[in-house]
N, C-alpha and C. Protein backbone atom coordinates (compact mmCIF):
# COMPACT_ATOMS: atom_id res chain seq x y z
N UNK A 1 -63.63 140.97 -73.74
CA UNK A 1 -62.65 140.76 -72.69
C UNK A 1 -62.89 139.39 -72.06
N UNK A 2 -61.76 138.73 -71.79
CA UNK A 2 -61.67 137.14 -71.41
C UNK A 2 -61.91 137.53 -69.79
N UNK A 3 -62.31 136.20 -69.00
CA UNK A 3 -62.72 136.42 -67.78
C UNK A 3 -61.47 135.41 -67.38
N UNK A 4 -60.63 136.34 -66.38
CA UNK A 4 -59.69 135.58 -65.69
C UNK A 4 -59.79 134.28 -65.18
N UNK A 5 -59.38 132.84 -65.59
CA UNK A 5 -59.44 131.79 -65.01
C UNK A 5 -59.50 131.50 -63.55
N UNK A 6 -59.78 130.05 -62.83
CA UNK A 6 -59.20 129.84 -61.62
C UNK A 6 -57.77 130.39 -61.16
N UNK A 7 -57.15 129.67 -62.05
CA UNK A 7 -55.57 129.75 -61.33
C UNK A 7 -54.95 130.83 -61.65
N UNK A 8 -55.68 132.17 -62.09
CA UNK A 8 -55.20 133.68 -62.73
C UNK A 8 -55.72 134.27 -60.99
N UNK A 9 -57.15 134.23 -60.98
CA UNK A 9 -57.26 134.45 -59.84
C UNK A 9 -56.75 134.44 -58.34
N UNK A 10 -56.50 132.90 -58.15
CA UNK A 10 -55.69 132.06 -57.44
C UNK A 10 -53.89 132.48 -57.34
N UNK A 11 -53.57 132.72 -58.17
CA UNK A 11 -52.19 133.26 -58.33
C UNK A 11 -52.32 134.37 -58.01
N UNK A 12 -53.40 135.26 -58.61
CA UNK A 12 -53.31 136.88 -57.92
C UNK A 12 -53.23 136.86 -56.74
N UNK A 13 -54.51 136.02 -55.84
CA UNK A 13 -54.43 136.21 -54.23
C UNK A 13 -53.26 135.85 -53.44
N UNK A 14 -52.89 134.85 -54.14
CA UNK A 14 -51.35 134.26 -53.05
C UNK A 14 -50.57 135.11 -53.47
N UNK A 15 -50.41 135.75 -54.44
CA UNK A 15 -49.09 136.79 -54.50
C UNK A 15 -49.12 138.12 -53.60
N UNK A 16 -50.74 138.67 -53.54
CA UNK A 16 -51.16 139.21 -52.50
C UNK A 16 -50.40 138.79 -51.20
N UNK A 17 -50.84 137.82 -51.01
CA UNK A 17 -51.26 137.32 -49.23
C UNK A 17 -49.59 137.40 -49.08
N UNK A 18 -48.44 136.89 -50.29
CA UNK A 18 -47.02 137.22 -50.39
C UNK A 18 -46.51 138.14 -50.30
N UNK A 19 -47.06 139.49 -50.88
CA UNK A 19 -46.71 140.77 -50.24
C UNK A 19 -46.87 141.02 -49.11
N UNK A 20 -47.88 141.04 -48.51
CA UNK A 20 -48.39 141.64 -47.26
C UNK A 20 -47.76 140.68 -46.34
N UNK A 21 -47.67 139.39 -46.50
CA UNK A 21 -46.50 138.81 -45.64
C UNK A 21 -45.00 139.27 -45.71
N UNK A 22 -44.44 139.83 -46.54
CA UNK A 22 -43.42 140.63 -46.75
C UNK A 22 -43.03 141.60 -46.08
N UNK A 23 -44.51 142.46 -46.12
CA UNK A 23 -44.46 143.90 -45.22
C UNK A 23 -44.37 143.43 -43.65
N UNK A 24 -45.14 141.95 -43.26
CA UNK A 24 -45.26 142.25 -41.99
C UNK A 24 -44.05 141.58 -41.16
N UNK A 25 -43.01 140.82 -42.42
CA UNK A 25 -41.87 140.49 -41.97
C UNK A 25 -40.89 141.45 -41.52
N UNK A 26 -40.72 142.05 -42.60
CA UNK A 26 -40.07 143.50 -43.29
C UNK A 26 -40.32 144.44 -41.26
N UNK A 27 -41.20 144.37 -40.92
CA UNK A 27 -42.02 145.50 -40.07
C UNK A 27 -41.56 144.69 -38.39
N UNK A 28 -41.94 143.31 -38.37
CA UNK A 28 -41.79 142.86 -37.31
C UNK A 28 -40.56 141.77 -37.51
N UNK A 29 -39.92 141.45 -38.02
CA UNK A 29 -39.05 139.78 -38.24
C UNK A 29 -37.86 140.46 -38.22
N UNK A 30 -37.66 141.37 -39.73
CA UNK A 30 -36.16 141.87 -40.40
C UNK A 30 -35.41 142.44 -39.02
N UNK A 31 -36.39 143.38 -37.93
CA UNK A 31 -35.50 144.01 -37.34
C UNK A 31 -34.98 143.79 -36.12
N UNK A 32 -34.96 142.50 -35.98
CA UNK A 32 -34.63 141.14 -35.10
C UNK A 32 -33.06 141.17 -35.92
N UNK A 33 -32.97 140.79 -36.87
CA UNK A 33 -32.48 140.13 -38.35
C UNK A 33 -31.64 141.53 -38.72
N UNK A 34 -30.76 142.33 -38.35
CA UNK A 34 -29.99 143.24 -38.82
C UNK A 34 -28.89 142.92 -39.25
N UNK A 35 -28.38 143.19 -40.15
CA UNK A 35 -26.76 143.40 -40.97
C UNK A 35 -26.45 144.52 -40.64
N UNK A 36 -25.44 144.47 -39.52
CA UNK A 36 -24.36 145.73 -39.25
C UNK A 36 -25.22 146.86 -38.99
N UNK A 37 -26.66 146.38 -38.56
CA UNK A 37 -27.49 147.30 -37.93
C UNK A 37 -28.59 147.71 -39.25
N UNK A 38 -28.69 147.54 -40.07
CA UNK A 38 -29.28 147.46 -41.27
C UNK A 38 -30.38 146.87 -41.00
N UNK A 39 -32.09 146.88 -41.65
CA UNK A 39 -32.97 146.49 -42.58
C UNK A 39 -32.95 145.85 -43.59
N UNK A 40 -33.18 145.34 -44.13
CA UNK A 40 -33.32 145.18 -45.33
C UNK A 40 -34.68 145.53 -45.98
N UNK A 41 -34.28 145.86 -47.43
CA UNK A 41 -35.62 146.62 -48.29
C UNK A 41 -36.43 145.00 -48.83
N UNK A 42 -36.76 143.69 -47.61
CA UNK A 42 -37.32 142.93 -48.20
C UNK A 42 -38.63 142.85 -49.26
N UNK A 43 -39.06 143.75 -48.67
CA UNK A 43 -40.65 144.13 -49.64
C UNK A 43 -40.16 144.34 -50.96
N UNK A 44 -39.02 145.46 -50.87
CA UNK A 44 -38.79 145.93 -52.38
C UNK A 44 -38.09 144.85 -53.25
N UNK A 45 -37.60 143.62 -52.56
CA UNK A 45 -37.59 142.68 -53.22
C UNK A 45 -38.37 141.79 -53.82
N UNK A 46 -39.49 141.53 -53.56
CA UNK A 46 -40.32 141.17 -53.10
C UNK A 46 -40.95 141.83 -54.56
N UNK A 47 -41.28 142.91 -54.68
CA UNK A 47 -41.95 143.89 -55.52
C UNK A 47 -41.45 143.40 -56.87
N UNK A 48 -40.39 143.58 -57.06
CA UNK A 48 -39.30 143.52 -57.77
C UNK A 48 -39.41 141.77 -58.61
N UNK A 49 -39.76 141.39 -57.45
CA UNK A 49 -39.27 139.87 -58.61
C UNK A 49 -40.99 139.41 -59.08
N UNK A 50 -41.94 139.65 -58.58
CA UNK A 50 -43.44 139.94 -58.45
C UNK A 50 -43.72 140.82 -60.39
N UNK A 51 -42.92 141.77 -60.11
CA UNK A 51 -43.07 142.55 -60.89
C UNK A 51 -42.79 141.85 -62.78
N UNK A 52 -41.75 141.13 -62.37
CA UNK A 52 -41.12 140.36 -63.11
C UNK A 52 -41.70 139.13 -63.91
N UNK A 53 -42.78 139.08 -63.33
CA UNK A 53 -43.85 137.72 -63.87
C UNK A 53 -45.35 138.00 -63.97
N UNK A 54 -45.57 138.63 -62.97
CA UNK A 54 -47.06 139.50 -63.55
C UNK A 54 -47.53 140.67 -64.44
N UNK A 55 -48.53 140.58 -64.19
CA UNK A 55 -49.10 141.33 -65.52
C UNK A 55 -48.94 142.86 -64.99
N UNK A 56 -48.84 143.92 -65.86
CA UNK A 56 -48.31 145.09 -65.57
C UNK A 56 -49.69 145.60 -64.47
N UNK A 57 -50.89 145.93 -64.94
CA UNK A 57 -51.82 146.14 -63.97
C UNK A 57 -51.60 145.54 -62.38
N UNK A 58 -51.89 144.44 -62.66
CA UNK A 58 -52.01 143.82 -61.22
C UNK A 58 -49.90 144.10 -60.01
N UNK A 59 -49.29 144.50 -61.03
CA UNK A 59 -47.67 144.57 -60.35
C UNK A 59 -47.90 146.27 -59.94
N UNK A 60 -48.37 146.77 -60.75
CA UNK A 60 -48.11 148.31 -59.95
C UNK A 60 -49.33 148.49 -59.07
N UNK A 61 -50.45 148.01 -59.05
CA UNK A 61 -51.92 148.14 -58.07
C UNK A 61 -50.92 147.45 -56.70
N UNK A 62 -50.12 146.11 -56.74
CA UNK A 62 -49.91 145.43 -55.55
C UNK A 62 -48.83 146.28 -54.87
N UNK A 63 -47.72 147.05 -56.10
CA UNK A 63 -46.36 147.89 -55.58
C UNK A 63 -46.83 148.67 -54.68
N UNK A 64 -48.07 149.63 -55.36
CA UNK A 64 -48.54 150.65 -54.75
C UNK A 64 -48.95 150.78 -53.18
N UNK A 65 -49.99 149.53 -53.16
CA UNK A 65 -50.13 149.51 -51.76
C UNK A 65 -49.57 148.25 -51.08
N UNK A 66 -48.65 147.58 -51.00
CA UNK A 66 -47.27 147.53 -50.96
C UNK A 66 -46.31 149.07 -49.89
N UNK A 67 -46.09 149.47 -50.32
CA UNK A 67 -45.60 151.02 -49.84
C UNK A 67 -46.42 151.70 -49.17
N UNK A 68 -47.65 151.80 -49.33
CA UNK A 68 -48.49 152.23 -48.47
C UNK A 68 -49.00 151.63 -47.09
N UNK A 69 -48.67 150.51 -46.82
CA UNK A 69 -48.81 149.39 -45.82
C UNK A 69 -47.13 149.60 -45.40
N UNK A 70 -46.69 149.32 -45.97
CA UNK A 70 -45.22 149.40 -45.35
C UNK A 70 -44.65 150.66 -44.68
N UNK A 71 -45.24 152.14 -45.00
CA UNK A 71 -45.32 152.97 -44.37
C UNK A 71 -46.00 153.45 -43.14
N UNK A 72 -47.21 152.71 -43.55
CA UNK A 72 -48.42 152.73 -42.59
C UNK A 72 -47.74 151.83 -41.32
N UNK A 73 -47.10 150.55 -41.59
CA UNK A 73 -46.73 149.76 -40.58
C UNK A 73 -45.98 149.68 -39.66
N UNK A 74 -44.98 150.68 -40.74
CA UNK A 74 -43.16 151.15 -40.12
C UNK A 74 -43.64 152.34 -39.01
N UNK A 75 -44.57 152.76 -38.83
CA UNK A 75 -44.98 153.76 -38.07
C UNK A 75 -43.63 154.82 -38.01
N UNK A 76 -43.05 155.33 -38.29
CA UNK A 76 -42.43 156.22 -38.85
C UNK A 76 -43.25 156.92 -39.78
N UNK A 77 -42.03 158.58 -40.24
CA UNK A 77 -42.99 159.41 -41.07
C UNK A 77 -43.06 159.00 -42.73
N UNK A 78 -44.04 159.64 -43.20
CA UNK A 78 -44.15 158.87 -44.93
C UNK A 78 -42.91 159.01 -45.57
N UNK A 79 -42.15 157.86 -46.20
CA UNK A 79 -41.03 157.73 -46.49
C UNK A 79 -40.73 157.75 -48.18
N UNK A 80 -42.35 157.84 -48.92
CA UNK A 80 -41.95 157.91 -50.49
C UNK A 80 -42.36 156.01 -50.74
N UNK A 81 -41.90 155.50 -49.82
CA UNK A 81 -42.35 153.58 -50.29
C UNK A 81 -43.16 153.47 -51.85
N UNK A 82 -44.11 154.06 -51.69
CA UNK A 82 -45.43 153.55 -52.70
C UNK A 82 -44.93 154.22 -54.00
N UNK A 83 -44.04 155.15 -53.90
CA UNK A 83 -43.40 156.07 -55.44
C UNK A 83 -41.85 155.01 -55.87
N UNK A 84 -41.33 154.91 -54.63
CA UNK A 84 -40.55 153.33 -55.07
C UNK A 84 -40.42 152.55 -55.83
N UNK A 85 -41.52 151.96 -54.52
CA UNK A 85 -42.37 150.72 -55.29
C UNK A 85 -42.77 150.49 -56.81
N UNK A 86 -43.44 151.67 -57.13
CA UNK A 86 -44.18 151.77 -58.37
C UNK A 86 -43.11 152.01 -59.86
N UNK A 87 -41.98 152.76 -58.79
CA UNK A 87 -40.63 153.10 -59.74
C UNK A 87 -40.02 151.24 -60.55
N UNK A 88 -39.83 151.01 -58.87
CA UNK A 88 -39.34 149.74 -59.54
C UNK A 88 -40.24 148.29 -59.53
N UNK A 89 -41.34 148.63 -60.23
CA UNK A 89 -42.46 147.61 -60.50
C UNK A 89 -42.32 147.92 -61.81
N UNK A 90 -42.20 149.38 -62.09
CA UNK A 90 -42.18 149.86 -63.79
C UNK A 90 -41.13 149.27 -64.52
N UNK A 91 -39.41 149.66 -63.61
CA UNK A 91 -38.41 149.36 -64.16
C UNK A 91 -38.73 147.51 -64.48
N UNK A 92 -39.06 147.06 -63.52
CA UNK A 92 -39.01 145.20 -63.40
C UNK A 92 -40.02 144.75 -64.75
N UNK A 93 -41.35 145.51 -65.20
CA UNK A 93 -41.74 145.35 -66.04
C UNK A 93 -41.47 145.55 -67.46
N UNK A 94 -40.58 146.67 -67.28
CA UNK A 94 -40.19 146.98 -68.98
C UNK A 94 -39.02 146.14 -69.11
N UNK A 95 -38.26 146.02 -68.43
CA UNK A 95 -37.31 145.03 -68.35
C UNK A 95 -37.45 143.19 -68.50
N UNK A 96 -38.13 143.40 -68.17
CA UNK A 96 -38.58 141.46 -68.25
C UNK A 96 -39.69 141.42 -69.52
N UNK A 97 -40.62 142.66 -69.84
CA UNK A 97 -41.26 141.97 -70.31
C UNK A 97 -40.53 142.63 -71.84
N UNK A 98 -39.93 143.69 -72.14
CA UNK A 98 -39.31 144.22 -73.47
C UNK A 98 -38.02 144.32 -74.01
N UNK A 99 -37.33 143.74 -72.79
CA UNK A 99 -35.82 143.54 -73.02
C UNK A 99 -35.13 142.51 -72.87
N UNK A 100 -35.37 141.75 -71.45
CA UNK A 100 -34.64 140.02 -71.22
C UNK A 100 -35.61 139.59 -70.82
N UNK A 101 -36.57 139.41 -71.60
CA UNK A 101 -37.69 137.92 -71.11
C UNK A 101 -37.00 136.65 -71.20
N UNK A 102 -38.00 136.36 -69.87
CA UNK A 102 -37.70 135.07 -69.56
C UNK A 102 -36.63 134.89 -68.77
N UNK A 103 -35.57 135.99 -68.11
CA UNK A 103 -34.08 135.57 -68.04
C UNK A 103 -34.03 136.08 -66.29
N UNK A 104 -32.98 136.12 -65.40
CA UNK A 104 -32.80 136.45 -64.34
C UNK A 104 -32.44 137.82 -64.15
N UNK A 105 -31.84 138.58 -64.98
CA UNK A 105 -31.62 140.16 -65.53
C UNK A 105 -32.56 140.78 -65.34
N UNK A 106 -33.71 140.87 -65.42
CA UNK A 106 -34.35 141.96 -65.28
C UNK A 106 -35.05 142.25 -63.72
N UNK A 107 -34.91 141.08 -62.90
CA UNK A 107 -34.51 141.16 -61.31
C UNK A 107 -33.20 141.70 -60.45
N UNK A 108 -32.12 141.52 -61.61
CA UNK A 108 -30.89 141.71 -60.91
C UNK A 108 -30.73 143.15 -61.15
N UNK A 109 -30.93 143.53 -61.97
CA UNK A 109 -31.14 144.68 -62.84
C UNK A 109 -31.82 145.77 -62.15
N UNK A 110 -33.37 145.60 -62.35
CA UNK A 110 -34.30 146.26 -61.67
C UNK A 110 -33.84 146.16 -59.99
N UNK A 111 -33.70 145.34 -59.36
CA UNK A 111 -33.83 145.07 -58.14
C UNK A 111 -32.26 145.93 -57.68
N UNK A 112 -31.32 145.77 -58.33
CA UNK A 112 -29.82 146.72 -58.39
C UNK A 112 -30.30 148.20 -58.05
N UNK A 113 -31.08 148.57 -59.20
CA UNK A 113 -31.76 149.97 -59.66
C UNK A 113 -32.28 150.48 -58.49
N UNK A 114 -33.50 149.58 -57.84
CA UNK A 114 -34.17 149.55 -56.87
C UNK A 114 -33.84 150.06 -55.20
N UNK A 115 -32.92 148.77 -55.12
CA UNK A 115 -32.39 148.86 -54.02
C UNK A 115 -31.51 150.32 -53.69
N UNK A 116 -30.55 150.12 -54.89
CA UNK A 116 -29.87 151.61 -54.48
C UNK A 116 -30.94 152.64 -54.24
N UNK A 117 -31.85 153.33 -55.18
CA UNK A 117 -32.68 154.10 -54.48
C UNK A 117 -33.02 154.25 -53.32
N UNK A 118 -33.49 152.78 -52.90
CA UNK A 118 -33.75 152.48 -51.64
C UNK A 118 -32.89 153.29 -50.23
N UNK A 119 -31.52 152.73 -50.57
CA UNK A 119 -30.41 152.91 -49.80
C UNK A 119 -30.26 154.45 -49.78
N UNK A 120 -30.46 155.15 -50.70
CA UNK A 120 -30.38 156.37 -50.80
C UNK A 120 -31.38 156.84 -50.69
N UNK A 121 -32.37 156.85 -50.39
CA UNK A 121 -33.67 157.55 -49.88
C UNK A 121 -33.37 157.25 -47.84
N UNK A 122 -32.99 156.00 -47.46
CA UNK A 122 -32.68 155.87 -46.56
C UNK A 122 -31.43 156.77 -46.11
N UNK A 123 -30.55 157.10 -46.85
CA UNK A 123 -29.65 158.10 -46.29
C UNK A 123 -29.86 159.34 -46.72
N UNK A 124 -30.79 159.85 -47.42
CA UNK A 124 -30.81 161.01 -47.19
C UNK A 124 -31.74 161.44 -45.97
N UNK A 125 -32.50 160.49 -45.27
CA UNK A 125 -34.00 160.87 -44.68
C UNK A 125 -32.50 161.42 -43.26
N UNK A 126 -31.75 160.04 -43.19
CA UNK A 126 -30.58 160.46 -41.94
C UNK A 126 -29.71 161.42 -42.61
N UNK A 127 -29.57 162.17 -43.29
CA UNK A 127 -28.83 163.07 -43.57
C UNK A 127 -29.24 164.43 -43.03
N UNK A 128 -30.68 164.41 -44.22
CA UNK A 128 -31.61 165.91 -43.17
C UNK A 128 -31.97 165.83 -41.81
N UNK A 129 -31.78 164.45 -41.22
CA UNK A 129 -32.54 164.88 -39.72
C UNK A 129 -30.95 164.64 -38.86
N UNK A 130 -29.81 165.46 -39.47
CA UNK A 130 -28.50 165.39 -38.87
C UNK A 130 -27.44 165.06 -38.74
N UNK A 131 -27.73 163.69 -39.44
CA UNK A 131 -26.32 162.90 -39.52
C UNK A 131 -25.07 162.78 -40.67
N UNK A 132 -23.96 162.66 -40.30
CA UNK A 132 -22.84 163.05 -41.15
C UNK A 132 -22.82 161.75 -42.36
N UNK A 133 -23.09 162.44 -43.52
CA UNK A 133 -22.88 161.64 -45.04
C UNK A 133 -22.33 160.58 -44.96
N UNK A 134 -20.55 160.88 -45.08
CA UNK A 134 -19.64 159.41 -45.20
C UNK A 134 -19.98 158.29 -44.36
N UNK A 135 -20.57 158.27 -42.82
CA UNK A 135 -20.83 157.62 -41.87
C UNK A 135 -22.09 156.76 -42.54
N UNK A 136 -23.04 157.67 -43.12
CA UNK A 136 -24.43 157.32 -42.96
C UNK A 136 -23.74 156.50 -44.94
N UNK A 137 -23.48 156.77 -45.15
CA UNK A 137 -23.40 155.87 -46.58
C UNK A 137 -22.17 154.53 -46.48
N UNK A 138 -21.29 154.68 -45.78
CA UNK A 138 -20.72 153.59 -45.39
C UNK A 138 -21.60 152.18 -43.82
N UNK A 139 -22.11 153.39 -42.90
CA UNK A 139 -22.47 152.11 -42.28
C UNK A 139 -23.92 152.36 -42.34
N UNK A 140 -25.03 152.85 -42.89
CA UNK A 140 -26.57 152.51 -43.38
C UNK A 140 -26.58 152.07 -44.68
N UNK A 141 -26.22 153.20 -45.70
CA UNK A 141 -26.77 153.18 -47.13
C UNK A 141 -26.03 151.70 -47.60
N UNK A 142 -25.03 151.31 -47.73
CA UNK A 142 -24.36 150.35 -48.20
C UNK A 142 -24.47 148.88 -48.03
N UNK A 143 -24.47 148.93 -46.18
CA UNK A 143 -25.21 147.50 -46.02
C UNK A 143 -26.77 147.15 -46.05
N UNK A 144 -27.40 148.11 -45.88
CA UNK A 144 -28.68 148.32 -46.78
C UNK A 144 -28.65 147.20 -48.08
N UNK A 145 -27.93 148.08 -48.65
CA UNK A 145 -28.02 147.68 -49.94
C UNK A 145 -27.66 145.91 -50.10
N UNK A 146 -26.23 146.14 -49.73
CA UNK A 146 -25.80 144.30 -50.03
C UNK A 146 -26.81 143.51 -49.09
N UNK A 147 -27.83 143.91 -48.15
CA UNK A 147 -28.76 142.88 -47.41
C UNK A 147 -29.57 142.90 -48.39
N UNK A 148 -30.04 143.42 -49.20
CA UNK A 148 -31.47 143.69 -50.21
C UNK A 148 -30.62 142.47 -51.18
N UNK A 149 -29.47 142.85 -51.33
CA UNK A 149 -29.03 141.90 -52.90
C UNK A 149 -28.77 140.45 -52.15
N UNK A 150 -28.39 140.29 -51.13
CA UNK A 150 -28.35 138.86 -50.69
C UNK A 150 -30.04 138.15 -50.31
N UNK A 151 -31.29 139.25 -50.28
CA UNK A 151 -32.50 138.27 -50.15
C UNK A 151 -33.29 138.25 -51.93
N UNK A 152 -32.54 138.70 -52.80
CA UNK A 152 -33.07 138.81 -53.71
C UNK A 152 -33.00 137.68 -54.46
N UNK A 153 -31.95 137.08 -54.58
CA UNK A 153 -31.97 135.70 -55.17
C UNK A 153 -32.95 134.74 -54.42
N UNK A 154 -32.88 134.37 -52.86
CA UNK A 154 -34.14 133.17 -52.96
C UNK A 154 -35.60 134.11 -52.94
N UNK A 155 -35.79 135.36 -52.84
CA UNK A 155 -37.01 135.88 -53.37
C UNK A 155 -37.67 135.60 -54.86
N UNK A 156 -36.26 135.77 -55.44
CA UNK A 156 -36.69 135.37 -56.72
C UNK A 156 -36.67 133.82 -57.28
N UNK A 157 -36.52 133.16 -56.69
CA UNK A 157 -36.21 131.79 -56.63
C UNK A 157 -37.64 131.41 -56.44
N UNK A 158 -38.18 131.63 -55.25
CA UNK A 158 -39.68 131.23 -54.90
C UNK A 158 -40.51 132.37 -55.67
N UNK A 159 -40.38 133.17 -56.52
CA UNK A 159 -41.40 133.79 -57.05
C UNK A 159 -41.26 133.14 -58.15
N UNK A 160 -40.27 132.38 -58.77
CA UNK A 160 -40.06 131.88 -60.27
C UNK A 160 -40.77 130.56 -59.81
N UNK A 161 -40.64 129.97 -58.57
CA UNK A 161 -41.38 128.13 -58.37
C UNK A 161 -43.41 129.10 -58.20
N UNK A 162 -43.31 129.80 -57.60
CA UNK A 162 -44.69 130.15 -57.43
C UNK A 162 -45.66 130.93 -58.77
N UNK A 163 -44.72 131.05 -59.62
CA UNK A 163 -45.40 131.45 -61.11
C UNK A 163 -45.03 130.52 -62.26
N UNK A 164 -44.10 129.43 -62.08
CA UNK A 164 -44.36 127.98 -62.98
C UNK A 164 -45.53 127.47 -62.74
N UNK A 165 -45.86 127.15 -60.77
CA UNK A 165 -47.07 126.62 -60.40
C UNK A 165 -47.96 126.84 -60.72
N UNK A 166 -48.71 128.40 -60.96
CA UNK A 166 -49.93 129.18 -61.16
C UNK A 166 -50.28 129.59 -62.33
N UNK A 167 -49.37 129.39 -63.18
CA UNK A 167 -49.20 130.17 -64.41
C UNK A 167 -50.91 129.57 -65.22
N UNK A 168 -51.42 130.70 -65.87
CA UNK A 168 -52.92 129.78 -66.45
C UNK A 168 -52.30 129.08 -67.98
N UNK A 169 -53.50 128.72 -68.41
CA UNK A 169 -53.22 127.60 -69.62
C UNK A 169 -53.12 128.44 -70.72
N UNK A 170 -52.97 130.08 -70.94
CA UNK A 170 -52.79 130.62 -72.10
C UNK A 170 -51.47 131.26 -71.98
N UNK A 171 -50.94 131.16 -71.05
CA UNK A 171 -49.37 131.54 -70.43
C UNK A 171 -48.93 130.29 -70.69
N UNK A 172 -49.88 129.18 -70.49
CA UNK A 172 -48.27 127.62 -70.74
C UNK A 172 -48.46 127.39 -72.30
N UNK A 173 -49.34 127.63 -73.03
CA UNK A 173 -49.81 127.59 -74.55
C UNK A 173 -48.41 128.51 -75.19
N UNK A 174 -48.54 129.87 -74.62
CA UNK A 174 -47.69 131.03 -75.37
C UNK A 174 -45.89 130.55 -74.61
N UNK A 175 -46.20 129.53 -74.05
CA UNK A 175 -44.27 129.47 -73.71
C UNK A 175 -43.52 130.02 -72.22
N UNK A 176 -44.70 131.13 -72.04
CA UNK A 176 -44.43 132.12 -70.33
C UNK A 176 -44.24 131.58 -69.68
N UNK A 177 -43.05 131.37 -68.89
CA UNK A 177 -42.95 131.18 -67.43
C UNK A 177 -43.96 130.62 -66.51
C-alpha cells in the first residue's frame, strides 16, 4: 500500500475544514439568507460535488459526519442527515466515477436526486408534526429544492478549481481532474 502524498493529505484536510464550514454556514449564515422562507440543503451540496472528485472512502467517512454535525448543530430532532448524506455521496460516486467521468452530470444528477430527497424528508418531518401537504410542498418542499439547485453550480465550480489545485501527481499522470 502507497503512502498518501503531501498534497493527498493536504487536499483531504481542506476539503474537511470545507465541509464543516458548510455545516456552520448551513446552521448560522443560510438562515439569515432564506428563499420564500426556505434553507437551503447547502451541505448536501457541498457533499455532492465533494463526492464527485474524491476517493470513495474518504467521500462517505466526510458525508457521514457531515450529517452528524449538521444535526448535532441544527439543534433540532435527528433528521436522517448522515443516511442522506451517505445516500448521495454513493449516488455522486457511482455516477462520476462509472458512468460520466469527468463531466458536470454526475453533480447535476446526483445533486437533483439528492436534493429532492432532501425536500422531501423536509416535508414529511412538517407533515407528521401537522401541517397540510399541498401548502408544505408548494411553499417548503419546492423552494427548498430550487435554493439547493441554484448553490450547486458555484459549489461545484469551487470544488472543480479546488481539486485541479490539489490533485496528486498520480491523478495528473492518469488524466483525473
Amino acid at each position: 500500500m502507497q503512502r498518501p502524498g503531501f498534497s493527498t493529505v493536504l487536499r483531504i484536510f481542506l476539503t474537511s475544514v470545507y465541509v464543516m464550514a458548510a455545516v456552520i454556514m448551513q446552521c448560522s449564515v443560510f438562515p439569515h439568507l432564506r428563499f420564500f422562507g426556505m434553507i437551503p440543503e447547502f451541505t448536501l451540496c457541498v457533499i455532492v460535488c465533494v463526492s464527485c472528485f474524491e476517493d470513495e472512502k474518504v467521500s462517505c467517512i466526510i458525508a457521514v459526519c457531515a450529517g452528524f454535525l449538521l444535526d448535532t448543530a441544527g439543534g433540532g430532532t435527528f433528521t436522517l442527515s448522515p443516511v442522506l448524506f451517505l445516500l448521495a455521496a454513493g449516488l455522486s460516486i457511482l455516477l462520476s466515477k462509472h458512468v460520466f467521468a469527468r463531466t458536470f452530470l454526475p453533480a447535476v444528477l446526483s445533486g437533483t436526486a439528492a436534493l429532492t430527497v432532501g425536500a422531501a424528508k423536509t416535508a414529511l418531518i412538517l407533515v407528521i408534526s401537522g401541517a397540510p401537504l399541498a401548502p408544505v410542498l408548494l411553499k417548503t418542499a419546492l423552494p427548498q429544492f430550487i435554493y439547493g439547485m441554484i448553490l450547486l453550480l458555484p459549489v461545484y465550480l469551487l470544488s472543480a478549481l479546488h481539486y485541479r489545485i490539489f490533485r496528486n501527481s498520480f491523478e495528473s499522470r492518469r488524466g483525473v481532474i
